[in-house]
PDB file of N, CA and C in Angstrom:
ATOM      1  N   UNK A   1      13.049   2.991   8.064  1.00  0.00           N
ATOM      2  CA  UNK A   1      13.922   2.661   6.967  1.00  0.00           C
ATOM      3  C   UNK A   1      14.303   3.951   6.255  1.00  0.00           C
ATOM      4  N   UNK A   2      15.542   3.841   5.942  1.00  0.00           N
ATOM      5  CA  UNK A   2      16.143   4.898   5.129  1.00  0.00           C
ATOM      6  C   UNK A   2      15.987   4.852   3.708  1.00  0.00           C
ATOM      7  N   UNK A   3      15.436   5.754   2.754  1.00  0.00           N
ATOM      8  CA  UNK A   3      15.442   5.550   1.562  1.00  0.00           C
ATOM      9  C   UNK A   3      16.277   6.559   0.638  1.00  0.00           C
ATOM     10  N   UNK A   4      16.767   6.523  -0.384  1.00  0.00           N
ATOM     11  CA  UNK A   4      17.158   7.295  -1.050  1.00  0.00           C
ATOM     12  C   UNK A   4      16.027   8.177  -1.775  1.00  0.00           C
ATOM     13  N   UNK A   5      16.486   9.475  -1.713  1.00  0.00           N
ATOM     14  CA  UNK A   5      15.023  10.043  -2.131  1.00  0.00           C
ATOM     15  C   UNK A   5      15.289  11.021  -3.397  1.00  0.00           C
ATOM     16  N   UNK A   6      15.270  10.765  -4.981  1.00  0.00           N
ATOM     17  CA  UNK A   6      15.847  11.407  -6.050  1.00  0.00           C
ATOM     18  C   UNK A   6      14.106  12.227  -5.783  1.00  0.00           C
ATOM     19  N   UNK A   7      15.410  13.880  -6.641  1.00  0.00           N
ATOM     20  CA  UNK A   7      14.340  15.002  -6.987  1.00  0.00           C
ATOM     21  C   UNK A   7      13.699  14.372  -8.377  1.00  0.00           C
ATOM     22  N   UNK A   8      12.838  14.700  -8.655  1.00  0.00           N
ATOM     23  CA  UNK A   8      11.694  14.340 -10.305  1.00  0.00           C
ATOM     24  C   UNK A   8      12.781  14.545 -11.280  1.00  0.00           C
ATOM     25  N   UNK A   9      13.531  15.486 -11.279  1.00  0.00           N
ATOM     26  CA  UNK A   9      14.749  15.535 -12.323  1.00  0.00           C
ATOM     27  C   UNK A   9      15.203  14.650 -12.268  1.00  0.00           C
ATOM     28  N   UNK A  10      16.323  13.980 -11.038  1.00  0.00           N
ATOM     29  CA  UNK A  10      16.527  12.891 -10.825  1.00  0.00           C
ATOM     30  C   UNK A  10      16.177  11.345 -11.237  1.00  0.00           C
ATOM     31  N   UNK A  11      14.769  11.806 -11.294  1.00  0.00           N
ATOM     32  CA  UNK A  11      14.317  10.514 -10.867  1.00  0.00           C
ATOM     33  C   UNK A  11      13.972  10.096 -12.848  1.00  0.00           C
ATOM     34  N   UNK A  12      13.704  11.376 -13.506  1.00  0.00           N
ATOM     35  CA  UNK A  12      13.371  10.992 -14.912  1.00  0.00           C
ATOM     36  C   UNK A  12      15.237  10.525 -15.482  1.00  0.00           C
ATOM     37  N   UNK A  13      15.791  11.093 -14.649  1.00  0.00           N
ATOM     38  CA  UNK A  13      17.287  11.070 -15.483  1.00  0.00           C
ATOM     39  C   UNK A  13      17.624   9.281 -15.402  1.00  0.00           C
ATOM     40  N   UNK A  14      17.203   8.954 -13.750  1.00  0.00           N
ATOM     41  CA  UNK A  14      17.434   7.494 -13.451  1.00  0.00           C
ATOM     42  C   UNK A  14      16.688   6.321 -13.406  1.00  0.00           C
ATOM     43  N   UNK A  15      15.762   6.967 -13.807  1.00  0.00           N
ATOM     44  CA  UNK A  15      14.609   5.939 -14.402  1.00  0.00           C
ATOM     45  C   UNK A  15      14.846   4.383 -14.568  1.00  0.00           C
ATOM     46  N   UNK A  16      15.639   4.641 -15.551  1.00  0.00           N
ATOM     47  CA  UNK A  16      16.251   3.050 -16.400  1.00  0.00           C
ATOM     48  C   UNK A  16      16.851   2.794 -15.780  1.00  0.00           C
ATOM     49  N   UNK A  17      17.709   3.078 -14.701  1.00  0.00           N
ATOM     50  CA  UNK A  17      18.935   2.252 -14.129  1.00  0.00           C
ATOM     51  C   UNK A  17      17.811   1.662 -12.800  1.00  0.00           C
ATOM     52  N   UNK A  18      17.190   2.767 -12.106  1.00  0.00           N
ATOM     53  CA  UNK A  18      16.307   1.756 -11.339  1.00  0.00           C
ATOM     54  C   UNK A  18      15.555   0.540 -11.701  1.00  0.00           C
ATOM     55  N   UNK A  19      14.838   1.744 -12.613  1.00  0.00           N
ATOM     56  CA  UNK A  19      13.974  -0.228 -13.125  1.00  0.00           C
ATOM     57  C   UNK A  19      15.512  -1.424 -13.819  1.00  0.00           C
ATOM     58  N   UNK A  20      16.616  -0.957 -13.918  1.00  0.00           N
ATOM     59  CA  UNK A  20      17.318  -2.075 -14.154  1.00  0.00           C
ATOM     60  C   UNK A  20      17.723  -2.747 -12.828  1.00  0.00           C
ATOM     61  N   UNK A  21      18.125  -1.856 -11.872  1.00  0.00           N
ATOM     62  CA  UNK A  21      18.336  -2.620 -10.406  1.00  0.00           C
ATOM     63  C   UNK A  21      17.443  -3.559 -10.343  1.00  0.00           C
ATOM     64  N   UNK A  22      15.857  -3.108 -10.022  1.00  0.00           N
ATOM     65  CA  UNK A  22      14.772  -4.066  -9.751  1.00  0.00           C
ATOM     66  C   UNK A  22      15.108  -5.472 -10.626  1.00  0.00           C
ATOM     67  N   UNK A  23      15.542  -5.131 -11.946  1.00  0.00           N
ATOM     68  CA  UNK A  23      15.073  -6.469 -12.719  1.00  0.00           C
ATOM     69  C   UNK A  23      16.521  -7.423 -12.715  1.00  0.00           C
ATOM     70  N   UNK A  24      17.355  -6.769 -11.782  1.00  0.00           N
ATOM     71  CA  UNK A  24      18.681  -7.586 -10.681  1.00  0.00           C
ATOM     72  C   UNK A  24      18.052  -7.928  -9.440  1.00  0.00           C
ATOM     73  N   UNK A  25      16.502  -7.825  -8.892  1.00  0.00           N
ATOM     74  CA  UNK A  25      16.418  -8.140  -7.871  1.00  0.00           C
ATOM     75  C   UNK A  25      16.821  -7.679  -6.690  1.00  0.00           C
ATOM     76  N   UNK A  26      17.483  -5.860  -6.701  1.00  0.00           N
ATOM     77  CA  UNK A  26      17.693  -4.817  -5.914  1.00  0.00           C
ATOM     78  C   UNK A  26      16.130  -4.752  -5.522  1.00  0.00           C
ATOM     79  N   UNK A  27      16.275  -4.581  -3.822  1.00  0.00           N
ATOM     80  CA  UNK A  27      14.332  -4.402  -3.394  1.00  0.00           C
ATOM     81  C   UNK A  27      14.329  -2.930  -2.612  1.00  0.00           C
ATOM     82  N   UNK A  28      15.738  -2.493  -3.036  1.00  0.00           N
ATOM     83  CA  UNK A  28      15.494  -1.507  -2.081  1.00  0.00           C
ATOM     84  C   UNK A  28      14.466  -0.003  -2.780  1.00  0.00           C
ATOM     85  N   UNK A  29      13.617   0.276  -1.811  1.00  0.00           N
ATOM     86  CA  UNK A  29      12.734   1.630  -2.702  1.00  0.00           C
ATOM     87  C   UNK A  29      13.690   2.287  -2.745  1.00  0.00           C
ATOM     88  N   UNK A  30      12.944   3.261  -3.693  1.00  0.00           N
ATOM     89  CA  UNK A  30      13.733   5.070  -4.086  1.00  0.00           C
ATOM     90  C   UNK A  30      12.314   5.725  -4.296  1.00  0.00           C
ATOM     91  N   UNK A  31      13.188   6.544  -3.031  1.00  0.00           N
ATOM     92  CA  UNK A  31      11.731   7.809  -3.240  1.00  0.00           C
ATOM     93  C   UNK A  31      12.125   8.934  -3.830  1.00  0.00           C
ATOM     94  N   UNK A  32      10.948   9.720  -4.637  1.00  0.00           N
ATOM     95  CA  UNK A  32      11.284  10.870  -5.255  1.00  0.00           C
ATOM     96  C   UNK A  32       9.594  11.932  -4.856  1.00  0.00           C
ATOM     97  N   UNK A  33      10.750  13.201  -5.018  1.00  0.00           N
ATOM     98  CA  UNK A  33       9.876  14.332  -4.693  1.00  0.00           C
ATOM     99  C   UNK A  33      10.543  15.350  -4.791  1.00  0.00           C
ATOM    100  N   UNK A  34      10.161  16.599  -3.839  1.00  0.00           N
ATOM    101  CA  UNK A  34      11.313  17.993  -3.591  1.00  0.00           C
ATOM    102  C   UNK A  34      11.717  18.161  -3.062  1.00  0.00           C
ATOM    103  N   UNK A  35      13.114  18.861  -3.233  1.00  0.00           N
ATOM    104  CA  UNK A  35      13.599  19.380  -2.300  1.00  0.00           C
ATOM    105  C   UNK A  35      14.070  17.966  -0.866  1.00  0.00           C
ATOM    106  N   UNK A  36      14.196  17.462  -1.467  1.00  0.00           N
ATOM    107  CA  UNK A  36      14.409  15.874  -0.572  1.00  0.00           C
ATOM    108  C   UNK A  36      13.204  15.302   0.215  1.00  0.00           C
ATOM    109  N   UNK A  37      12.439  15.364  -0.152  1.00  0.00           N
ATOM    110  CA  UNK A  37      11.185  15.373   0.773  1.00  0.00           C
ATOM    111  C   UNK A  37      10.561  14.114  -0.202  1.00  0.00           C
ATOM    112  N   UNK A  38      10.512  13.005   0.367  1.00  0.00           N
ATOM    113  CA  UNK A  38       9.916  11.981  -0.131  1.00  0.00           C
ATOM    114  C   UNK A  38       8.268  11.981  -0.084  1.00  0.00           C
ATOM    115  N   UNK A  39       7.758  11.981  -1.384  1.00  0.00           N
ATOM    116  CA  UNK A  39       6.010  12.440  -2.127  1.00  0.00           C
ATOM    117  C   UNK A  39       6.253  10.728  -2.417  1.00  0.00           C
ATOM    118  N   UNK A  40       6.864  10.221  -2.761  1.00  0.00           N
ATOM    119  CA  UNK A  40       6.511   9.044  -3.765  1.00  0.00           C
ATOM    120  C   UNK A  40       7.195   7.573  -3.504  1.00  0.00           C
ATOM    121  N   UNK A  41       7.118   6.814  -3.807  1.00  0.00           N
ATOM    122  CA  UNK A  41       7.877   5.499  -3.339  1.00  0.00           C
ATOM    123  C   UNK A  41       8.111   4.381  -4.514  1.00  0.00           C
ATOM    124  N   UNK A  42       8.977   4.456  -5.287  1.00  0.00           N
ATOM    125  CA  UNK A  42       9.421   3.181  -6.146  1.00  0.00           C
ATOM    126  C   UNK A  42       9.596   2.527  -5.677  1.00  0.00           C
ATOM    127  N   UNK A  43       8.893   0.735  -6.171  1.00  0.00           N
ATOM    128  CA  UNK A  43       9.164  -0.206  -5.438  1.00  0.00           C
ATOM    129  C   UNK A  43       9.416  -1.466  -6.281  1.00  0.00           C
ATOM    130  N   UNK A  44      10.089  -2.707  -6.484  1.00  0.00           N
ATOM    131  CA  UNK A  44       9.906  -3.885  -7.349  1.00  0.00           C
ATOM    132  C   UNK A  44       8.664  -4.064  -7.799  1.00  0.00           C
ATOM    133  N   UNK A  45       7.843  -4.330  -8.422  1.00  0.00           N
ATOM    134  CA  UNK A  45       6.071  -4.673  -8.553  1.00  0.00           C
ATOM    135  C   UNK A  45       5.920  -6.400  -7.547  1.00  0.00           C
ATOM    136  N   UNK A  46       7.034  -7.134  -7.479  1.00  0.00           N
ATOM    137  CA  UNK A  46       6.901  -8.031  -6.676  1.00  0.00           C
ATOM    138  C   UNK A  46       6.433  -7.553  -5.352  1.00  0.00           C
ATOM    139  N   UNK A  47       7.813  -6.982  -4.825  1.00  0.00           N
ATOM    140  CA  UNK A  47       7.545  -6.033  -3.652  1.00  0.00           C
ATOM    141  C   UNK A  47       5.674  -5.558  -3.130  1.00  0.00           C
ATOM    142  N   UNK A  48       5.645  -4.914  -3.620  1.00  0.00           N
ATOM    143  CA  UNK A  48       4.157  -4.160  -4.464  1.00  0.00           C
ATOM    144  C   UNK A  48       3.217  -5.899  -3.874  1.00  0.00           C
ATOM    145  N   UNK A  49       3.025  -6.754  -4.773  1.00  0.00           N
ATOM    146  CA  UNK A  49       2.526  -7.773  -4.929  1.00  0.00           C
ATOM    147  C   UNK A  49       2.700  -8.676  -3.285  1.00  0.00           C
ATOM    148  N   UNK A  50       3.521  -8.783  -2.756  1.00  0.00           N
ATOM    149  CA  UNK A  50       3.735  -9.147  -1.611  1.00  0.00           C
ATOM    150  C   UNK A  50       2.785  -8.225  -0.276  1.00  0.00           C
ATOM    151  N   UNK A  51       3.422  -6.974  -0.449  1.00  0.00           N
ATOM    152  CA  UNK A  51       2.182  -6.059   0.833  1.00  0.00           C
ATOM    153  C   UNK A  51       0.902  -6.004   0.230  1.00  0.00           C
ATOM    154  N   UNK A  52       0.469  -6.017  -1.164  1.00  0.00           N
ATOM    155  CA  UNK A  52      -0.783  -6.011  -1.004  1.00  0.00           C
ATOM    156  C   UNK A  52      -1.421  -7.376  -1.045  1.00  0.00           C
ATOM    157  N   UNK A  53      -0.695  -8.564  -1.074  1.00  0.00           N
ATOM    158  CA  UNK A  53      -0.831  -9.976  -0.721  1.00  0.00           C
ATOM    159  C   UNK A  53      -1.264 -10.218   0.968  1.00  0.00           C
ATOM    160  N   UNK A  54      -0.321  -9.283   1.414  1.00  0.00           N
ATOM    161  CA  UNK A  54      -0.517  -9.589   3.342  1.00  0.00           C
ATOM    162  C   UNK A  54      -1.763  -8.788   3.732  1.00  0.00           C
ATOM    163  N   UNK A  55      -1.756  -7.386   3.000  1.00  0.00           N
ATOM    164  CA  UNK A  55      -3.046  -7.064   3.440  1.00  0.00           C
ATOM    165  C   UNK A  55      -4.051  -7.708   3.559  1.00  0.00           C
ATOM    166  N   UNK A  56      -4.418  -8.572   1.999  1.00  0.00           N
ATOM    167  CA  UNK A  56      -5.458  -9.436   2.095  1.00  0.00           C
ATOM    168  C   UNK A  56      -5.366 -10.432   2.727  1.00  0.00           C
ATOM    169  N   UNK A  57      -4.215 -10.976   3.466  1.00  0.00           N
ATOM    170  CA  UNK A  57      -4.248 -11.850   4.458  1.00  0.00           C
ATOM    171  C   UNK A  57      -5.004 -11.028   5.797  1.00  0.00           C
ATOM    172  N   UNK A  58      -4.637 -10.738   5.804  1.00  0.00           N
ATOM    173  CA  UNK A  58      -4.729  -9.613   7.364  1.00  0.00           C
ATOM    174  C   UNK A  58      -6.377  -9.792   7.193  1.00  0.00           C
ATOM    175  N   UNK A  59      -6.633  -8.903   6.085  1.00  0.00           N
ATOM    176  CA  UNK A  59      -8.250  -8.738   5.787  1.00  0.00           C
ATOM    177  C   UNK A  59      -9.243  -9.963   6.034  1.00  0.00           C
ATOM    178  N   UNK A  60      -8.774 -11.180   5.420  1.00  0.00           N
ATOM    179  CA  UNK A  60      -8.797 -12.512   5.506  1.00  0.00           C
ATOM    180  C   UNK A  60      -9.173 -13.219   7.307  1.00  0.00           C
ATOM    181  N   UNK A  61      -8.006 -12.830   7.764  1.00  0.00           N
ATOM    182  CA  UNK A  61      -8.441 -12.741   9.176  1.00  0.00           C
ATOM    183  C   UNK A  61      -8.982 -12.293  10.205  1.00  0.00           C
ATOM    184  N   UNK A  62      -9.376 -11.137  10.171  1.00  0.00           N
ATOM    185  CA  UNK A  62      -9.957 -10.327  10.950  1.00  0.00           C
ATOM    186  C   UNK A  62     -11.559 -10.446  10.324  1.00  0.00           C
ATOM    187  N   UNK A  63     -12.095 -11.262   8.943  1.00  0.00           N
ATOM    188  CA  UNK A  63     -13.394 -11.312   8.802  1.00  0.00           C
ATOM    189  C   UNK A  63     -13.279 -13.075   9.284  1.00  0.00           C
ATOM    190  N   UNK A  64     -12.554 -13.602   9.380  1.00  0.00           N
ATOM    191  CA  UNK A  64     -12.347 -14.671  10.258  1.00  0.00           C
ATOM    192  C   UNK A  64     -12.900 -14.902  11.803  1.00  0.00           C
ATOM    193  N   UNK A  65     -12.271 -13.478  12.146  1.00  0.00           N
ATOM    194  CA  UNK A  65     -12.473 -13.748  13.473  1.00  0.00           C
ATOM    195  C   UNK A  65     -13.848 -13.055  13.913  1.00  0.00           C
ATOM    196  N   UNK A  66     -14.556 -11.971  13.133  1.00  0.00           N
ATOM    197  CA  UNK A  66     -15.413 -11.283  12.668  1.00  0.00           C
ATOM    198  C   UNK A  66     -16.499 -12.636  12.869  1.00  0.00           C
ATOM    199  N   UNK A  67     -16.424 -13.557  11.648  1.00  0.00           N
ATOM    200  CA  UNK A  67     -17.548 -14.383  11.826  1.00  0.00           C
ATOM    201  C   UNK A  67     -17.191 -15.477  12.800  1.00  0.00           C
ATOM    202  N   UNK A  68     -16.373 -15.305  13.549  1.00  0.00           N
ATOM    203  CA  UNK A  68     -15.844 -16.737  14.509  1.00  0.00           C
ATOM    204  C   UNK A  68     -16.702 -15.799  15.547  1.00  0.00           C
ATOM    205  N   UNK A  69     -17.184 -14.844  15.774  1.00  0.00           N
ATOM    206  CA  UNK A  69     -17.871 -14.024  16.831  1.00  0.00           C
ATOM    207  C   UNK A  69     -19.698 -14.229  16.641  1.00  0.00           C
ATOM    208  N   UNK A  70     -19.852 -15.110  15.283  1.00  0.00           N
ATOM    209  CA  UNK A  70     -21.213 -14.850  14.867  1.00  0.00           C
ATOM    210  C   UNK A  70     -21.860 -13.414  14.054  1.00  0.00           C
ATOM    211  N   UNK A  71     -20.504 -12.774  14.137  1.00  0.00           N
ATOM    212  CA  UNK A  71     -20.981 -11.669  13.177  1.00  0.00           C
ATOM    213  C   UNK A  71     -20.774 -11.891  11.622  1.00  0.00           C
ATOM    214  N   UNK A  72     -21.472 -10.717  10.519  1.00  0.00           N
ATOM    215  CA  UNK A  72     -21.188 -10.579   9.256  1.00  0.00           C
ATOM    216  C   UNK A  72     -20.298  -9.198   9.072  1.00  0.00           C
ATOM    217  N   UNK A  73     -19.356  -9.545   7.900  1.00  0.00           N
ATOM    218  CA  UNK A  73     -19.116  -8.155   7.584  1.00  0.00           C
ATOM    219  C   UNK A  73     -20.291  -7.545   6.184  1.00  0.00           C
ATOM    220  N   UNK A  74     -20.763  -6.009   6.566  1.00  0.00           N
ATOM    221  CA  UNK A  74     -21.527  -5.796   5.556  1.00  0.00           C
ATOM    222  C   UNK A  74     -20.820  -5.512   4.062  1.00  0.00           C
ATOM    223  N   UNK A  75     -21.519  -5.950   3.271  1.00  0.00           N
ATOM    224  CA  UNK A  75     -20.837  -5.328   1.779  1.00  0.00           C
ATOM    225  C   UNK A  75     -20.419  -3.916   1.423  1.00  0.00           C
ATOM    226  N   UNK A  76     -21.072  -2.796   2.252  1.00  0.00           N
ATOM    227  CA  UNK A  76     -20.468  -1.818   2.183  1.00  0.00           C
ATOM    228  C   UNK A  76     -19.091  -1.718   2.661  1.00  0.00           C
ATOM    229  N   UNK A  77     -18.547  -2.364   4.151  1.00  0.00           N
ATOM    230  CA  UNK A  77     -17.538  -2.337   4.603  1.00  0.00           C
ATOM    231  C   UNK A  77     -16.451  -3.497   3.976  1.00  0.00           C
ATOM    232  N   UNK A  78     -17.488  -4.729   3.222  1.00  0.00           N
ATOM    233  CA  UNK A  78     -15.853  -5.098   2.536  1.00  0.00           C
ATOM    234  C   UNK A  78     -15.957  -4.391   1.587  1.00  0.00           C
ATOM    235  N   UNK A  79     -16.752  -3.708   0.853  1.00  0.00           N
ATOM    236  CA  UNK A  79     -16.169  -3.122  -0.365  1.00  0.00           C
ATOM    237  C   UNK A  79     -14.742  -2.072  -0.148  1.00  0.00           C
ATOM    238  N   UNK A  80     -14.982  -1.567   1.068  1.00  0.00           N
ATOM    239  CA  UNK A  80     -14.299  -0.269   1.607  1.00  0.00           C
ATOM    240  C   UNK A  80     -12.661  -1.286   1.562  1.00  0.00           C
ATOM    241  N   UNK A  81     -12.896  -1.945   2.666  1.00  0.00           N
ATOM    242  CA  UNK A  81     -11.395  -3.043   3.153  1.00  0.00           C
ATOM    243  C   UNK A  81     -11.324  -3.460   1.750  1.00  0.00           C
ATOM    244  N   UNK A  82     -11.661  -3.932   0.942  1.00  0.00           N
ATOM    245  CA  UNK A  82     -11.090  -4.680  -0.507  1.00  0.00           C
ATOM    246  C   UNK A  82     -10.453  -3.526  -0.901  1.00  0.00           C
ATOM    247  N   UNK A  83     -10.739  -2.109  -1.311  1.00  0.00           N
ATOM    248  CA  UNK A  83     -10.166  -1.439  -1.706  1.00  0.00           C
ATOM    249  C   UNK A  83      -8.499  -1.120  -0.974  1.00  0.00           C
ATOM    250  N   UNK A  84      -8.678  -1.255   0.317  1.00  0.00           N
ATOM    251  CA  UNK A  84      -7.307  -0.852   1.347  1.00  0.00           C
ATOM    252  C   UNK A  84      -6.867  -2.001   1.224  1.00  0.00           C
ATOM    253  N   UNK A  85      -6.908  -2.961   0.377  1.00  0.00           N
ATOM    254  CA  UNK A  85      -6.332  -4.477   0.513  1.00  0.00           C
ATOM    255  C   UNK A  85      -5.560  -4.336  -0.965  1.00  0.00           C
ATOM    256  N   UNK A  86      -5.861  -3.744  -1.303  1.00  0.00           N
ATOM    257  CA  UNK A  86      -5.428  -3.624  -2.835  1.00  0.00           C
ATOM    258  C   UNK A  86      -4.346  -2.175  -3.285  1.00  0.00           C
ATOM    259  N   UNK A  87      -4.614  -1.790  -1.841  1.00  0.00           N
ATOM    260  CA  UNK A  87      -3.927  -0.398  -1.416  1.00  0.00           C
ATOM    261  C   UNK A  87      -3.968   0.572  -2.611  1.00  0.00           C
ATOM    262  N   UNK A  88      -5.548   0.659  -2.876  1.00  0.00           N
ATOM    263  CA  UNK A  88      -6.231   2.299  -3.080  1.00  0.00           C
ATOM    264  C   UNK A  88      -6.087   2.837  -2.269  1.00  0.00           C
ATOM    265  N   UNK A  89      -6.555   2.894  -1.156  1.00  0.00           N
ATOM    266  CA  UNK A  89      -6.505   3.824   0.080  1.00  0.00           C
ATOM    267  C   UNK A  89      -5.788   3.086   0.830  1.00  0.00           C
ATOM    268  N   UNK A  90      -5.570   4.420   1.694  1.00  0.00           N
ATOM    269  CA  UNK A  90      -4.396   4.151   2.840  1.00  0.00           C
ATOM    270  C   UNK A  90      -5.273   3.164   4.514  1.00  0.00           C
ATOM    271  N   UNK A  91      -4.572   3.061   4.676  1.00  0.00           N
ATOM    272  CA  UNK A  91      -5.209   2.271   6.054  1.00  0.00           C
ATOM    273  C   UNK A  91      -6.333   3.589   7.100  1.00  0.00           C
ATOM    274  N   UNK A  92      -5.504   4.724   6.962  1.00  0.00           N
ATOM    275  CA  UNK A  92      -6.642   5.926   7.953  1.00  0.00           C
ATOM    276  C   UNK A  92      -7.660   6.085   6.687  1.00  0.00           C
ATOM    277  N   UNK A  93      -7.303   6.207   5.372  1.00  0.00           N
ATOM    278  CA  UNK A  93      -8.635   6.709   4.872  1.00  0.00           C
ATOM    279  C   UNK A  93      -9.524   5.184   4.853  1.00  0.00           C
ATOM    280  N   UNK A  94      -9.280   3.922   4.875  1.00  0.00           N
ATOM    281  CA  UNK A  94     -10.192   2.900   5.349  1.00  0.00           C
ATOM    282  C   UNK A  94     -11.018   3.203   6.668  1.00  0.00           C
ATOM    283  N   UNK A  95     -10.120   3.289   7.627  1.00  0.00           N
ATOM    284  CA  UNK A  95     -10.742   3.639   9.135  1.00  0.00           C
ATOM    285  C   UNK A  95     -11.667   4.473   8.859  1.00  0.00           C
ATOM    286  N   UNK A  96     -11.472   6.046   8.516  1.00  0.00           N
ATOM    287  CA  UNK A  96     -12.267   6.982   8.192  1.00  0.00           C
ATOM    288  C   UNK A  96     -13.845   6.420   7.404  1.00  0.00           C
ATOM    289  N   UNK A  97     -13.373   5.688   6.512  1.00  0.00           N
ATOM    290  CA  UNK A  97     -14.756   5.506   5.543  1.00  0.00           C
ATOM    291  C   UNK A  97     -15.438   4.487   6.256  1.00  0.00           C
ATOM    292  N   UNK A  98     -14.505   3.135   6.950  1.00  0.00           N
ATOM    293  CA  UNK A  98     -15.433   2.723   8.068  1.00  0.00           C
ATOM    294  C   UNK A  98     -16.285   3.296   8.945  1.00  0.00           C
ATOM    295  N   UNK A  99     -15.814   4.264   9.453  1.00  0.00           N
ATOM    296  CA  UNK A  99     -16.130   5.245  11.097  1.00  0.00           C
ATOM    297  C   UNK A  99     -17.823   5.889  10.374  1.00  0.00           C
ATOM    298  N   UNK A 100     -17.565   5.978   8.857  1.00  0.00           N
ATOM    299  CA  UNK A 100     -18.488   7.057   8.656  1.00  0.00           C
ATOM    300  C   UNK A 100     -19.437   6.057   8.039  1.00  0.00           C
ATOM    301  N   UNK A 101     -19.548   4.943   7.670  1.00  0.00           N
ATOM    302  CA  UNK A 101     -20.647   3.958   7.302  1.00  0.00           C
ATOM    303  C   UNK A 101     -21.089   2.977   8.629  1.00  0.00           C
ATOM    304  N   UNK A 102     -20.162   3.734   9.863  1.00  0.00           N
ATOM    305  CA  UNK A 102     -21.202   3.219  11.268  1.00  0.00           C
ATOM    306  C   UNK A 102     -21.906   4.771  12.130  1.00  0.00           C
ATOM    307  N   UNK A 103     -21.354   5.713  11.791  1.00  0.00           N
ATOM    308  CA  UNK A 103     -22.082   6.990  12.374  1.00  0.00           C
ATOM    309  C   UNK A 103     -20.824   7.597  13.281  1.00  0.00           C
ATOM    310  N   UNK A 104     -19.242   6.860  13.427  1.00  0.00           N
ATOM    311  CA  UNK A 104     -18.897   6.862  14.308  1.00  0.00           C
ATOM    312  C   UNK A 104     -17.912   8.482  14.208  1.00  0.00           C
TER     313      UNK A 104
END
């Protein structure tokens, strides 16, 4: 996906008109950073509310199928996935903190 990507100048100058798009129900992001280089991602908070809704679906299922195997997930590792469900961390730094609370 293509995004529009305002510099921080930009992005303080257009502030209000974005958050006015959003509150027209415009879903499209705007990213801002330097030099055109997208650091950041504006999004509706619905938007927002929806992916970190599916995550916890996702999450939802895979401890589904987790205990449909007879296994548990440990509390260390949902604590880890609750956090990437809520998108603190990114999906590799989940993997990562998984990998390293099995030795892997």
């Amino acid at each position: 996906m293509l995004i529009e990507t305002l510099s921080v100048r930009e992005a303080r100058e257009q502030l209000s008109s974005v958050l006015e798009r959003f509150r027209n129900g415009d879903r499209t992001p705007v990213g801002v950073g330097s030099h055109r280089r997208t650091e950041a991602v504006m999004i509706p908070v619905e938007v927002f509310d929806e992916l970190t809704a599916e995550r916890a679906r996702s999450l939802s299922q895979a401890e589904a199928s987790v205990r449909a195997e007879g296994l548990t997930v440990g509390a260390d590792v949902e604590s880890v996935t609750q956090r990437w469900a809520r998108g603190e961390i990114s999906t590799g730094q989940m993997r990562e903190l998984v990998r390293r609370l099995y030795g892997a």
